[in-house]
PDB file of N, CA and C in Angstrom:
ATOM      1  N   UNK A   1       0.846  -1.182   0.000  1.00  0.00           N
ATOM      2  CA  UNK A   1       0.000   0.000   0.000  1.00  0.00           C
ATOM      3  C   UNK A   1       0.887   1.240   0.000  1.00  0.00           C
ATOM      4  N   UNK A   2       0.626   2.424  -1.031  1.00  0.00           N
ATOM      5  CA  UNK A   2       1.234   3.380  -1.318  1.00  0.00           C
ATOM      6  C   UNK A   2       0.667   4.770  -0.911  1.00  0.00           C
ATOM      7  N   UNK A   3       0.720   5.233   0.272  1.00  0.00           N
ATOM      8  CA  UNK A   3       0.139   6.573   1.197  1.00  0.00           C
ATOM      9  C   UNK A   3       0.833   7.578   0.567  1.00  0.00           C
ATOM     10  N   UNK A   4       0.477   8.564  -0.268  1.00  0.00           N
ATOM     11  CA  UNK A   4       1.183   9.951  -0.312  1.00  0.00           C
ATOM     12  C   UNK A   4       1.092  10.780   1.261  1.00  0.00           C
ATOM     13  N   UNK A   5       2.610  11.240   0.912  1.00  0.00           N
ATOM     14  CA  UNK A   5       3.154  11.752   2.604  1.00  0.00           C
ATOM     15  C   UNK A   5       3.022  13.538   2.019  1.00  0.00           C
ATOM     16  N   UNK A   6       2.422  13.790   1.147  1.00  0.00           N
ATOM     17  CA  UNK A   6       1.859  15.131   0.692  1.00  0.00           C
ATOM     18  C   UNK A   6       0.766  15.960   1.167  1.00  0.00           C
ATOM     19  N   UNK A   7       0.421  16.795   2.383  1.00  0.00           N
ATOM     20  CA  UNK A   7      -0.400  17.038   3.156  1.00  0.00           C
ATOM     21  C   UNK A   7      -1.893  17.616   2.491  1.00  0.00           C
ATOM     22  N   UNK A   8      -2.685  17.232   2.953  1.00  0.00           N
ATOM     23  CA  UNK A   8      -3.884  17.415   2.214  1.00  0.00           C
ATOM     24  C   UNK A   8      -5.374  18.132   2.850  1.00  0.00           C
ATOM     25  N   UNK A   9      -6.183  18.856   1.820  1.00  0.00           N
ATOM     26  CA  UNK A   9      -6.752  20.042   2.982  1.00  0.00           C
ATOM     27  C   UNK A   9      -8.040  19.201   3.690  1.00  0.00           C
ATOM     28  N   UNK A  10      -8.341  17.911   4.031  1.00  0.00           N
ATOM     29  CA  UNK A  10      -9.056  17.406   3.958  1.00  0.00           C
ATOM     30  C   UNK A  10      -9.734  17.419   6.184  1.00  0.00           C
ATOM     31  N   UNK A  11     -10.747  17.815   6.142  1.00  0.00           N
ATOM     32  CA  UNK A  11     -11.221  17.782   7.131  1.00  0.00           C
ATOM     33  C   UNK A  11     -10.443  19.381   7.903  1.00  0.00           C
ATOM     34  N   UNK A  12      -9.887  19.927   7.201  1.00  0.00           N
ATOM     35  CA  UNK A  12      -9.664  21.278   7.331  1.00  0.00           C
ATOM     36  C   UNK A  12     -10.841  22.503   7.344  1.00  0.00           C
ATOM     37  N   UNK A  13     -10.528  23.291   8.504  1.00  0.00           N
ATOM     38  CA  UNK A  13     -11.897  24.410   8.422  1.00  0.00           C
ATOM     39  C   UNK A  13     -11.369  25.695   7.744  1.00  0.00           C
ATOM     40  N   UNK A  14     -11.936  25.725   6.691  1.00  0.00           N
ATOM     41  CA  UNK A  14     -11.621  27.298   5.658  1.00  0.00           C
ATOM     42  C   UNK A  14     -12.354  28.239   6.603  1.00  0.00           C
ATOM     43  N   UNK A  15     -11.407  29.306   6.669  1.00  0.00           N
ATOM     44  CA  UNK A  15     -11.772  30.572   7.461  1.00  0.00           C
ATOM     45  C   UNK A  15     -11.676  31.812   6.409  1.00  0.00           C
ATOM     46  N   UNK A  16     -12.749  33.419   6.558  1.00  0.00           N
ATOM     47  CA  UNK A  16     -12.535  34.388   5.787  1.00  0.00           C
ATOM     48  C   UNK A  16     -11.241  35.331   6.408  1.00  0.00           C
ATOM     49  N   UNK A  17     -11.341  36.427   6.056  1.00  0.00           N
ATOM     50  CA  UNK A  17     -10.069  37.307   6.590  1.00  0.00           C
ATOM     51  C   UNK A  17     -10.596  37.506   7.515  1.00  0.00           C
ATOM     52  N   UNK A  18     -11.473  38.026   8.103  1.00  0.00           N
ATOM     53  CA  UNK A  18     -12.132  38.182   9.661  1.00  0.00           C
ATOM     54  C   UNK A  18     -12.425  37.401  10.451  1.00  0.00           C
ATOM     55  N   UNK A  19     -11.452  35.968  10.303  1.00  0.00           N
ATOM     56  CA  UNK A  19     -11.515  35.001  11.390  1.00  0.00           C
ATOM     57  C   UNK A  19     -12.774  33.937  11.452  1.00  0.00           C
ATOM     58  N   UNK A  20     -13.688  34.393  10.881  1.00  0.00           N
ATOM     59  CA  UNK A  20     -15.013  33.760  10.965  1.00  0.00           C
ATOM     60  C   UNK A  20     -14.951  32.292   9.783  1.00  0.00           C
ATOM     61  N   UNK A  21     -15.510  31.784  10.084  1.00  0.00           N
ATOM     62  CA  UNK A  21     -15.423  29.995   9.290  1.00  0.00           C
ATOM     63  C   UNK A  21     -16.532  30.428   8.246  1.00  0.00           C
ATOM     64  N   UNK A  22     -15.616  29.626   7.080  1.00  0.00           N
ATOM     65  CA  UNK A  22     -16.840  29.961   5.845  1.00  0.00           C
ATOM     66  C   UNK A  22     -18.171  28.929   6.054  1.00  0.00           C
ATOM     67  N   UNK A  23     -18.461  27.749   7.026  1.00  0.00           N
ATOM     68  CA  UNK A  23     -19.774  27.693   7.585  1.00  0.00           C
ATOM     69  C   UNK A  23     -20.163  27.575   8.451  1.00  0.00           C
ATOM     70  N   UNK A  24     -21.551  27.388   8.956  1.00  0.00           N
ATOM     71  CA  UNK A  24     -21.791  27.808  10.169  1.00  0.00           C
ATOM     72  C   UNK A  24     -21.955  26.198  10.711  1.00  0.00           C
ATOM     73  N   UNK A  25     -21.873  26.076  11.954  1.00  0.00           N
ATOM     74  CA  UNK A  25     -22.752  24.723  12.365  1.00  0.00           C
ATOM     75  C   UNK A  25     -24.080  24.297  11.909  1.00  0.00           C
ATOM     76  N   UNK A  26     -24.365  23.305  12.112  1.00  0.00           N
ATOM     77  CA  UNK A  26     -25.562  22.826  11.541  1.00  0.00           C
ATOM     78  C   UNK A  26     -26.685  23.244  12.730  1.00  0.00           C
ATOM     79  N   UNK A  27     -25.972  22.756  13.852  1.00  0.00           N
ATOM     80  CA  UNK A  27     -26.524  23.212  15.321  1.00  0.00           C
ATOM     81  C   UNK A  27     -27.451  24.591  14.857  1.00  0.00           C
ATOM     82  N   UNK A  28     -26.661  25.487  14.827  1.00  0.00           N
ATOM     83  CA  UNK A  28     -26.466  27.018  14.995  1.00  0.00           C
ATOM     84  C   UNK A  28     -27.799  27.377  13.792  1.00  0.00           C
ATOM     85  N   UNK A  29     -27.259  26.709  13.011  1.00  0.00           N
ATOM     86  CA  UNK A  29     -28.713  26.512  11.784  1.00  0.00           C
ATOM     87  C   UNK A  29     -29.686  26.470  11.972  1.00  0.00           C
ATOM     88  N   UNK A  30     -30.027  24.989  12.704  1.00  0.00           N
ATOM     89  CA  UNK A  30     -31.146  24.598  13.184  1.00  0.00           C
ATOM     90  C   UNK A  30     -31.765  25.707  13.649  1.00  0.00           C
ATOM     91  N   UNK A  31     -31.294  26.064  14.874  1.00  0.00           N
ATOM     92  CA  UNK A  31     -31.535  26.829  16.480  1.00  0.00           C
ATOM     93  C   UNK A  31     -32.138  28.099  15.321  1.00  0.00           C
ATOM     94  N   UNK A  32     -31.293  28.734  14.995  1.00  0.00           N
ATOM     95  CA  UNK A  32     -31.764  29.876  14.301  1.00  0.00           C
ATOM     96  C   UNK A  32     -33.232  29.253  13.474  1.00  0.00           C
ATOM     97  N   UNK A  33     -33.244  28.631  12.540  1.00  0.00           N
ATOM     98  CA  UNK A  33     -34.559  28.472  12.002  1.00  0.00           C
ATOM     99  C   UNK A  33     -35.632  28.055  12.440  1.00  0.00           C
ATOM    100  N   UNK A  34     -35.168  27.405  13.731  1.00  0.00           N
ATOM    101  CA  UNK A  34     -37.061  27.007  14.597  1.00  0.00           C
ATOM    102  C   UNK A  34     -37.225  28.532  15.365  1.00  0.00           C
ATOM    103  N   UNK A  35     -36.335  29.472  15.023  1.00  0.00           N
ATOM    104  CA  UNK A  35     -37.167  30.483  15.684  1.00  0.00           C
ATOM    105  C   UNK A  35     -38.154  31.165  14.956  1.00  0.00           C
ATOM    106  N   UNK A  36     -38.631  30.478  13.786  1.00  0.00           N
ATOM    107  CA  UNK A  36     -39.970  31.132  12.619  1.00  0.00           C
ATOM    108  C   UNK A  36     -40.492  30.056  13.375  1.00  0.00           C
ATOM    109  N   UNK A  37     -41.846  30.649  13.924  1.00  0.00           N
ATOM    110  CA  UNK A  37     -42.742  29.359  14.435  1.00  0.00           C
ATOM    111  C   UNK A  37     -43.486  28.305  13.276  1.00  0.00           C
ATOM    112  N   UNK A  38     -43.371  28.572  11.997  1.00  0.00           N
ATOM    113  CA  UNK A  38     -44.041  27.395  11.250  1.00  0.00           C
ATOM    114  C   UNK A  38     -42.761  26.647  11.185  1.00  0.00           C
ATOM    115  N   UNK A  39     -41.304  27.054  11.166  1.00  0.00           N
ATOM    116  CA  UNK A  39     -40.783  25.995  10.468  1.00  0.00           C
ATOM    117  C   UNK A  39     -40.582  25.516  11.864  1.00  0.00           C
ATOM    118  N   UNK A  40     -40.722  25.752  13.235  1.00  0.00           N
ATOM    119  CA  UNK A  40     -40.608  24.661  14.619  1.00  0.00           C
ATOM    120  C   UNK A  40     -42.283  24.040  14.289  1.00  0.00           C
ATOM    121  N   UNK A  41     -42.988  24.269  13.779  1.00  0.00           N
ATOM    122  CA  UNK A  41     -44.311  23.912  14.054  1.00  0.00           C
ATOM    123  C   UNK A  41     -43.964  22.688  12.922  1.00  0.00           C
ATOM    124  N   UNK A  42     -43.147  22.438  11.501  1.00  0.00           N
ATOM    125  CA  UNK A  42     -43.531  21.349  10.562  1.00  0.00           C
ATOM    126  C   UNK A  42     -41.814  20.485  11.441  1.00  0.00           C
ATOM    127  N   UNK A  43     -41.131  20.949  11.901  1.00  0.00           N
ATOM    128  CA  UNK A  43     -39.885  20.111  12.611  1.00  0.00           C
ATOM    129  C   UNK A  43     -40.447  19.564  13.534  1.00  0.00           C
ATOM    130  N   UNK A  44     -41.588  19.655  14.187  1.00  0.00           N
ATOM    131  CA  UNK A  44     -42.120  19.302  15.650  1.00  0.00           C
ATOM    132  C   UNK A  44     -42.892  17.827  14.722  1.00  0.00           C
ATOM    133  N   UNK A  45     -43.903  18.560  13.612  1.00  0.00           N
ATOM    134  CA  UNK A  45     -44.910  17.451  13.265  1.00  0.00           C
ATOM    135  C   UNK A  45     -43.774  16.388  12.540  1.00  0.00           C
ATOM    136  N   UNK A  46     -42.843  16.571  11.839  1.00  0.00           N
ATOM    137  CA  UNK A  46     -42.136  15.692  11.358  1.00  0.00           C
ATOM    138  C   UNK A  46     -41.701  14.480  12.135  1.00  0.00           C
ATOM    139  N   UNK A  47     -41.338  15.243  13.277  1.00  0.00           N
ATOM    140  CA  UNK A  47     -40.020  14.122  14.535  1.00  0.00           C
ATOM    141  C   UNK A  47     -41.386  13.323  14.990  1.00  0.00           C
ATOM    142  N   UNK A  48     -42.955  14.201  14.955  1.00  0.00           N
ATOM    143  CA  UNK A  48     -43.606  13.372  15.648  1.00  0.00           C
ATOM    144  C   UNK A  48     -44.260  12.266  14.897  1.00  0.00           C
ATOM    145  N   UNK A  49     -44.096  12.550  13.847  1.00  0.00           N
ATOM    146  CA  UNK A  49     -44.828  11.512  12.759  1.00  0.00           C
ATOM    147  C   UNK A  49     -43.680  10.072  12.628  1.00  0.00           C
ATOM    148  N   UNK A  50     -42.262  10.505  13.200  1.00  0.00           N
ATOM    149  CA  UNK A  50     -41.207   9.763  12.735  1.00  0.00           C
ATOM    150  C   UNK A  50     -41.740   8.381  13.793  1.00  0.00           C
ATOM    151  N   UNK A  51     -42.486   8.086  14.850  1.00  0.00           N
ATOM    152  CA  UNK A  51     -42.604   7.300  15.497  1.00  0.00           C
ATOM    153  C   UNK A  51     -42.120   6.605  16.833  1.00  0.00           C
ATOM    154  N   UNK A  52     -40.973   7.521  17.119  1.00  0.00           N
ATOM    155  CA  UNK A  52     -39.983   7.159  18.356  1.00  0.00           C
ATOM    156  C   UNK A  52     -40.213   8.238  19.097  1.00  0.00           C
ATOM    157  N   UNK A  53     -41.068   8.403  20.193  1.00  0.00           N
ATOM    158  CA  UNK A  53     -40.601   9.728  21.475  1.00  0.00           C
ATOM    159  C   UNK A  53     -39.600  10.338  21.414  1.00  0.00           C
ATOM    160  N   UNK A  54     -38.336   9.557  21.543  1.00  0.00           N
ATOM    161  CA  UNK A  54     -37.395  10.114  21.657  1.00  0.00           C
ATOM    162  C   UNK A  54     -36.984  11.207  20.617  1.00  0.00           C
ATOM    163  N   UNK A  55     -37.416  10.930  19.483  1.00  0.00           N
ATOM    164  CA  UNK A  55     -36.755  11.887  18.455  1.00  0.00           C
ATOM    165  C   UNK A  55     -37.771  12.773  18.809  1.00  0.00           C
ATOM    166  N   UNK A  56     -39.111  12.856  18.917  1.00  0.00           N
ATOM    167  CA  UNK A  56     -39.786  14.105  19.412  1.00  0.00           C
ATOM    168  C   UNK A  56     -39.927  14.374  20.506  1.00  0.00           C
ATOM    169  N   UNK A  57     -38.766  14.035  21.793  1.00  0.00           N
ATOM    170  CA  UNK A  57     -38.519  15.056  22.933  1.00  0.00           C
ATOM    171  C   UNK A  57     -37.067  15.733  22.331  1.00  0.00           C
ATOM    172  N   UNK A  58     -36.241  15.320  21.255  1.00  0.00           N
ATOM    173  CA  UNK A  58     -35.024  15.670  21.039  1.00  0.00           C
ATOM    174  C   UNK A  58     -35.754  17.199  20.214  1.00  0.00           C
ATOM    175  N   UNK A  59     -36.498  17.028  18.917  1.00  0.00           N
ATOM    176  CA  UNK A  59     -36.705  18.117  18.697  1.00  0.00           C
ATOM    177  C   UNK A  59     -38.012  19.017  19.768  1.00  0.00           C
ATOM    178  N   UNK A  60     -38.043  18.690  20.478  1.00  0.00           N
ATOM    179  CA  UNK A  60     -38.928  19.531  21.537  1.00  0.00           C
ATOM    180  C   UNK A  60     -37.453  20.251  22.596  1.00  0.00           C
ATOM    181  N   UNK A  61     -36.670  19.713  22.555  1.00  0.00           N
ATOM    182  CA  UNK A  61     -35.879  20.313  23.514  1.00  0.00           C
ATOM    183  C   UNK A  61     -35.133  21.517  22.935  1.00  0.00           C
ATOM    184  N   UNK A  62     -34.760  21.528  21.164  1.00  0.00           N
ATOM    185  CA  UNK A  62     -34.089  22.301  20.438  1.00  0.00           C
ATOM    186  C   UNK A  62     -35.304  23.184  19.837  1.00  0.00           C
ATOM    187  N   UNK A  63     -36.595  23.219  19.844  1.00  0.00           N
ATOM    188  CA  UNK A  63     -37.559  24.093  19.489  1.00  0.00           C
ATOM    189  C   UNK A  63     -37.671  24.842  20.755  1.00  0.00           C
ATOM    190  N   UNK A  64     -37.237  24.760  22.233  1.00  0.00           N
ATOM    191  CA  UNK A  64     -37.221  25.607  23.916  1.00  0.00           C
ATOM    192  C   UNK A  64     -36.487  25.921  23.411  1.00  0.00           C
ATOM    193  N   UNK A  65     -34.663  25.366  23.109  1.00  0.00           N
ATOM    194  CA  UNK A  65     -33.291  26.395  23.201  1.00  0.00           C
ATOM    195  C   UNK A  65     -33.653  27.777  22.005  1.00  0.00           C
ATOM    196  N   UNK A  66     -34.510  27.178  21.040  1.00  0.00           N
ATOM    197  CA  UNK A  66     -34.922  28.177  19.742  1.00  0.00           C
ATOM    198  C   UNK A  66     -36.159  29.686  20.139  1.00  0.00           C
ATOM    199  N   UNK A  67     -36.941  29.182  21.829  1.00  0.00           N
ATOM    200  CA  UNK A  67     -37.856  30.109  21.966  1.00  0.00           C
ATOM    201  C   UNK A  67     -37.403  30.583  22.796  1.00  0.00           C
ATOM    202  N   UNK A  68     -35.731  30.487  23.568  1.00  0.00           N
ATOM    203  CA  UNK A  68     -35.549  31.468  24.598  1.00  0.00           C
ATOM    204  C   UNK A  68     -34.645  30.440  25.866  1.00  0.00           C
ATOM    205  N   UNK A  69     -34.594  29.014  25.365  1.00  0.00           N
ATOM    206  CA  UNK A  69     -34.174  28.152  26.692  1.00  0.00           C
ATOM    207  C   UNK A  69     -35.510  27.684  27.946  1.00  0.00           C
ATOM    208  N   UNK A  70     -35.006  26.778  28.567  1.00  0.00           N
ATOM    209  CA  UNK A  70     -35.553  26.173  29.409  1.00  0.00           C
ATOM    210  C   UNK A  70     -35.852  26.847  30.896  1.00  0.00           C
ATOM    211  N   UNK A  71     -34.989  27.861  31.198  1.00  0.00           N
ATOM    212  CA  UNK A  71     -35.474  29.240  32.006  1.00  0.00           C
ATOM    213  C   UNK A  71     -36.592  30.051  31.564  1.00  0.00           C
ATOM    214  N   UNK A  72     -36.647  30.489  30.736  1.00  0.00           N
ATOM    215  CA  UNK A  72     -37.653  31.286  30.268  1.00  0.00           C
ATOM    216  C   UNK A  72     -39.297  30.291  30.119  1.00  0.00           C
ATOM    217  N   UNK A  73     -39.537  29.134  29.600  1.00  0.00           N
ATOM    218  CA  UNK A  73     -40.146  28.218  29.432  1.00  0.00           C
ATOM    219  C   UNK A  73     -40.908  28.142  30.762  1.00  0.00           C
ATOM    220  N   UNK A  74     -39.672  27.747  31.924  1.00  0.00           N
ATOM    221  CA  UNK A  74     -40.162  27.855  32.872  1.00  0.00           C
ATOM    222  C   UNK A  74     -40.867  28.477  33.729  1.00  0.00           C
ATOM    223  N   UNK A  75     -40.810  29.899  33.600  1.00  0.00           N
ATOM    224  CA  UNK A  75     -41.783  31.175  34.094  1.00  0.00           C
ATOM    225  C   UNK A  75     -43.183  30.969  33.152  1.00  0.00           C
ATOM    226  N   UNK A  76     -42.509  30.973  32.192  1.00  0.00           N
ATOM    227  CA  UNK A  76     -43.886  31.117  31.355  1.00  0.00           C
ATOM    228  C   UNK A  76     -45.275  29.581  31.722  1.00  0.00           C
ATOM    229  N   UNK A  77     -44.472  28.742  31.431  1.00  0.00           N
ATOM    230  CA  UNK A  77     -45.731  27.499  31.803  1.00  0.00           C
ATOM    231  C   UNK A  77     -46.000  27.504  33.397  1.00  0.00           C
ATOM    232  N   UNK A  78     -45.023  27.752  34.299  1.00  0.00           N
ATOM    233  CA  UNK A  78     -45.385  27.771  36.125  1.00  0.00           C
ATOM    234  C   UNK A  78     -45.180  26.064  35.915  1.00  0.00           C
ATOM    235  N   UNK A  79     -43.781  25.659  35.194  1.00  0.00           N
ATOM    236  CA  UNK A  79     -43.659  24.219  35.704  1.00  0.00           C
ATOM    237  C   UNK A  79     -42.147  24.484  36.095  1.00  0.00           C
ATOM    238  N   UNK A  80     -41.909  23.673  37.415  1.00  0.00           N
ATOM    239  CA  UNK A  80     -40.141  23.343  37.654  1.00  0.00           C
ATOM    240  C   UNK A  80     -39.379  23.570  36.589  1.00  0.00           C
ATOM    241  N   UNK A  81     -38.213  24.215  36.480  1.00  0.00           N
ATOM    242  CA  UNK A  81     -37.224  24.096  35.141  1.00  0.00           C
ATOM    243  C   UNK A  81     -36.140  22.516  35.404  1.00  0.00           C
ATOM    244  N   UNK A  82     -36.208  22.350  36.960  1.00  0.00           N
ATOM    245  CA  UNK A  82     -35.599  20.699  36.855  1.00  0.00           C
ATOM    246  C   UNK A  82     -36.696  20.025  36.429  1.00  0.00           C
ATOM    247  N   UNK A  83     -37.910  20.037  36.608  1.00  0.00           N
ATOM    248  CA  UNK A  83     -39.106  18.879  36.119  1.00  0.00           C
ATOM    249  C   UNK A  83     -38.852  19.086  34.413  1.00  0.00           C
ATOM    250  N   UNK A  84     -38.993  20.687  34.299  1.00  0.00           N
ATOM    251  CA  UNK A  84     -38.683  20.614  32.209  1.00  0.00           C
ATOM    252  C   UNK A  84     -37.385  19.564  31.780  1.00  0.00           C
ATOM    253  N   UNK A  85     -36.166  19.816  32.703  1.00  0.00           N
ATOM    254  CA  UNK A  85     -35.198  19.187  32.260  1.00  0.00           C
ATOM    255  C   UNK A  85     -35.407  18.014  32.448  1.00  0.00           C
ATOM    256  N   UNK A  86     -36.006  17.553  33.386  1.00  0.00           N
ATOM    257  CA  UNK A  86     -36.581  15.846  33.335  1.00  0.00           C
ATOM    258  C   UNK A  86     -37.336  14.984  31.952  1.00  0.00           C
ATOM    259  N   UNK A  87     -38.240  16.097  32.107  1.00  0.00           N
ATOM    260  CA  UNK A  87     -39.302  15.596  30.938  1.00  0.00           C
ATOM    261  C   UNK A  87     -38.539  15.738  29.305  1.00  0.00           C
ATOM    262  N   UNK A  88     -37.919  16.806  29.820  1.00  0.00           N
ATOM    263  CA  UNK A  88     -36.950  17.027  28.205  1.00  0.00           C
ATOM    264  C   UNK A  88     -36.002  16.207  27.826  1.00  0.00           C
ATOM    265  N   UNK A  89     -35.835  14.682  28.851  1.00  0.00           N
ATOM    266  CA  UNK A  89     -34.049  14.313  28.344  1.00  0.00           C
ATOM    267  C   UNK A  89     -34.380  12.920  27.791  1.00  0.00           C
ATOM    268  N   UNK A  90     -33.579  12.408  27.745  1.00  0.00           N
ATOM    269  CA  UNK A  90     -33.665  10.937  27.299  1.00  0.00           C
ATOM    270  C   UNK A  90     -34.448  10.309  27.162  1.00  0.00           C
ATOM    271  N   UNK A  91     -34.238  10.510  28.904  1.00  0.00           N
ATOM    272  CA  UNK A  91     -35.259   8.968  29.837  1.00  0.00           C
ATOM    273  C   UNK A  91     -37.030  10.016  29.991  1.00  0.00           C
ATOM    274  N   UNK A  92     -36.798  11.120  29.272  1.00  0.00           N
ATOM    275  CA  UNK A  92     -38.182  11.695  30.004  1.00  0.00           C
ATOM    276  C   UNK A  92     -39.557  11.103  29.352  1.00  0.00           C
ATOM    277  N   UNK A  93     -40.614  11.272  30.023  1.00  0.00           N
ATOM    278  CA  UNK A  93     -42.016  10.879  29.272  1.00  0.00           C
ATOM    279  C   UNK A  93     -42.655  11.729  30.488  1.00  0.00           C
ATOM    280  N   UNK A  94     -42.588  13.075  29.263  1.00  0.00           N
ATOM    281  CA  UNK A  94     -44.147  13.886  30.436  1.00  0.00           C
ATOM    282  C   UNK A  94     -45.073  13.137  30.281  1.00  0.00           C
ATOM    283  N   UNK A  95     -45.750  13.548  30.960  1.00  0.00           N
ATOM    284  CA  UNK A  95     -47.313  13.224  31.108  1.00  0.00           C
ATOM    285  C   UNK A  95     -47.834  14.381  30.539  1.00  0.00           C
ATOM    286  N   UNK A  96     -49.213  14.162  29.747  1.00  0.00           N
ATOM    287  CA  UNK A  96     -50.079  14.862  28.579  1.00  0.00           C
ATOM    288  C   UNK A  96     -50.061  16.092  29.314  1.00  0.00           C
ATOM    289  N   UNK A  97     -50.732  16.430  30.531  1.00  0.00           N
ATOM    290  CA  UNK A  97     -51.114  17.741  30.814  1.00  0.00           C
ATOM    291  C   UNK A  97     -49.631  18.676  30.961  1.00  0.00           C
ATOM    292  N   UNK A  98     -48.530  18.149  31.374  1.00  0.00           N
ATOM    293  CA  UNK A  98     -47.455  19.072  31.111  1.00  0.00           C
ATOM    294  C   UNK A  98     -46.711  19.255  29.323  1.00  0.00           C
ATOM    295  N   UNK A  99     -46.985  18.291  28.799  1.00  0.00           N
ATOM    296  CA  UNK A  99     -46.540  18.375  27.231  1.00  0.00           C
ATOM    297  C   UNK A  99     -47.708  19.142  27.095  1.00  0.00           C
ATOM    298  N   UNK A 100     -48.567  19.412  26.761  1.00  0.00           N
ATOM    299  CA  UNK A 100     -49.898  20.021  26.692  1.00  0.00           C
ATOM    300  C   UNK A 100     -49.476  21.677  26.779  1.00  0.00           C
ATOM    301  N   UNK A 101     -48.997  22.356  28.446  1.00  0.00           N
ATOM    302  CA  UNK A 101     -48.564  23.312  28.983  1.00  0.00           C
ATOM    303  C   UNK A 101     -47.265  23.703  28.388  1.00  0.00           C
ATOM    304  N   UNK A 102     -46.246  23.142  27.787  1.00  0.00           N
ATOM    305  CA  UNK A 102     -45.172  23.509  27.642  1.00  0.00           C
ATOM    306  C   UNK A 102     -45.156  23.802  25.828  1.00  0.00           C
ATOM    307  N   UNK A 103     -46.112  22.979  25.268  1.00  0.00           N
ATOM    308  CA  UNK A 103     -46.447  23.194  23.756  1.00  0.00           C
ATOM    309  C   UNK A 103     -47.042  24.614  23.796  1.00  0.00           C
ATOM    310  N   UNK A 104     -48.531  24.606  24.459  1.00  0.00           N
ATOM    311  CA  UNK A 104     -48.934  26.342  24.517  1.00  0.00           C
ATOM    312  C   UNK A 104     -47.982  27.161  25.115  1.00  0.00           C
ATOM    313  N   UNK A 105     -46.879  27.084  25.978  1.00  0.00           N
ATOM    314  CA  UNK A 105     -45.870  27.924  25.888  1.00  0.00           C
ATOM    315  C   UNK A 105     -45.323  28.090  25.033  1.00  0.00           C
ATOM    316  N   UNK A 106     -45.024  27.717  23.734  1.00  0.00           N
ATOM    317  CA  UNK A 106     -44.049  27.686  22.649  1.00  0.00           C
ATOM    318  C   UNK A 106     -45.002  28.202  21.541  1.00  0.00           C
ATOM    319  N   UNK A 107     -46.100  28.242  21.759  1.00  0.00           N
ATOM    320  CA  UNK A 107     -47.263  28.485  20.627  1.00  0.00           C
ATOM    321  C   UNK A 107     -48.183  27.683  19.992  1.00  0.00           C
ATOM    322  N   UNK A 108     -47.736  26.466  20.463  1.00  0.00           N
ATOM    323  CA  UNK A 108     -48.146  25.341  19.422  1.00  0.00           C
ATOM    324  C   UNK A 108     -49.689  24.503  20.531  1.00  0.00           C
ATOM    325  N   UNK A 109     -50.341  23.630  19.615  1.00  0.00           N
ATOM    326  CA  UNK A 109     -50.812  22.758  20.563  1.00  0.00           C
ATOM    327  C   UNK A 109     -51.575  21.700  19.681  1.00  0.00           C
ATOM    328  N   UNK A 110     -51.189  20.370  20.807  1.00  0.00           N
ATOM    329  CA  UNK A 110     -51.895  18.972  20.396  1.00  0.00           C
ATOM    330  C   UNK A 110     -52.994  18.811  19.763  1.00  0.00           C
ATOM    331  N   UNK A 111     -52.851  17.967  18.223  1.00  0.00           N
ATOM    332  CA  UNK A 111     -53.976  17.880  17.352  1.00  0.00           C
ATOM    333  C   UNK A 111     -53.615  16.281  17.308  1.00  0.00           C
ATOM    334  N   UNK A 112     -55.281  15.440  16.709  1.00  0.00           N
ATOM    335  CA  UNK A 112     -55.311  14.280  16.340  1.00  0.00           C
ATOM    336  C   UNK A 112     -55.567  14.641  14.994  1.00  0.00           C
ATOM    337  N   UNK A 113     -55.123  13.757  13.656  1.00  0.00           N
ATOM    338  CA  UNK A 113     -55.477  13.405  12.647  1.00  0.00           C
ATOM    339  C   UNK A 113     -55.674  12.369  12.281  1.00  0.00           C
ATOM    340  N   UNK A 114     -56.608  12.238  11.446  1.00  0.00           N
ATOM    341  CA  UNK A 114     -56.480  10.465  10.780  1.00  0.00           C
ATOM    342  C   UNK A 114     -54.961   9.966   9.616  1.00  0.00           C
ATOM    343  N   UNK A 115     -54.669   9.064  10.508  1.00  0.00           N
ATOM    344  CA  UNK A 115     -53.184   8.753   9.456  1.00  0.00           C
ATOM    345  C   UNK A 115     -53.013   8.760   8.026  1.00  0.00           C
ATOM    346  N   UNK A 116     -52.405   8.274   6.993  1.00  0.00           N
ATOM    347  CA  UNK A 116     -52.462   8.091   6.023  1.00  0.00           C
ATOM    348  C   UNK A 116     -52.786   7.108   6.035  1.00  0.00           C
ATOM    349  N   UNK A 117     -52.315   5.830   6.428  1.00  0.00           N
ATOM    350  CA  UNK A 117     -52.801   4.326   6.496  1.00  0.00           C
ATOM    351  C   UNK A 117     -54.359   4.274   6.755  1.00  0.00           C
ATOM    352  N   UNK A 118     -54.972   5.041   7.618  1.00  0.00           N
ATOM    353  CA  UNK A 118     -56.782   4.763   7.926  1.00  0.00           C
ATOM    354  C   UNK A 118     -57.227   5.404   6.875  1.00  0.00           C
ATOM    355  N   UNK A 119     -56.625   5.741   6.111  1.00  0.00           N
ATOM    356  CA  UNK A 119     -57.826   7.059   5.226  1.00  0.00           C
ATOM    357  C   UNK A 119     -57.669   6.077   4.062  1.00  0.00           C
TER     358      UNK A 119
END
């Protein structure tokens, strides 16, 4: 096996003259765009249609960091900000009436539809 020992720009971060990286995080992306409430409102219905909780407490936790963080959340619904961080992590599974409270904090709130499969 023949390795060129010729250094290569690969996994290198291109920067402009003002220090700043020619892109941004994806993170930083995200965060910025769920702060238009339709596009957190079709990221919310997406993760929830995807079928796993988990992926829709993951984007429920990055649609809070997008409306202000989990402090602010907290004044606003009158729930614990350790109970938010509970319900928000991994292992969490609110219960309806606090997912319920913490959605109308954000703007949004719980709808049923008929699936594609029943229709």
């Amino acid at each position: 096996m023949v390795t060129s020992k010729r250094l290569k720009n690969i996994g290198v971060t291109m920067y402009r003259q003002d220090g700043t990286p020619l892109t941004e995080s994806y993170r930083d992306w995200l965060i910025e765009s769920l702060k238009d409430p339709k596009e957190a409102a079709g990221y919310l219905t997406a993760c929830l249609e995807d079928g796993d909780p988990d992926v829709f407490l993951l984007a429920l936790r990055d649609v809070a960091e997008a409306f202000g963080g989990i402090a602010k959340l907290s004044k606003k619904t009158r729930l614990n900000r350790e109970n938010l961080y509970r319900m928000l992590s991994k292992r969490g599974n609110p219960e309806l009436y606090s997912l319920d409270k913490l959605l109308h904090a954000l703007g949004f709130c719980l709808s049923v539809q008929v699936s594609k499969k029943a229709a």
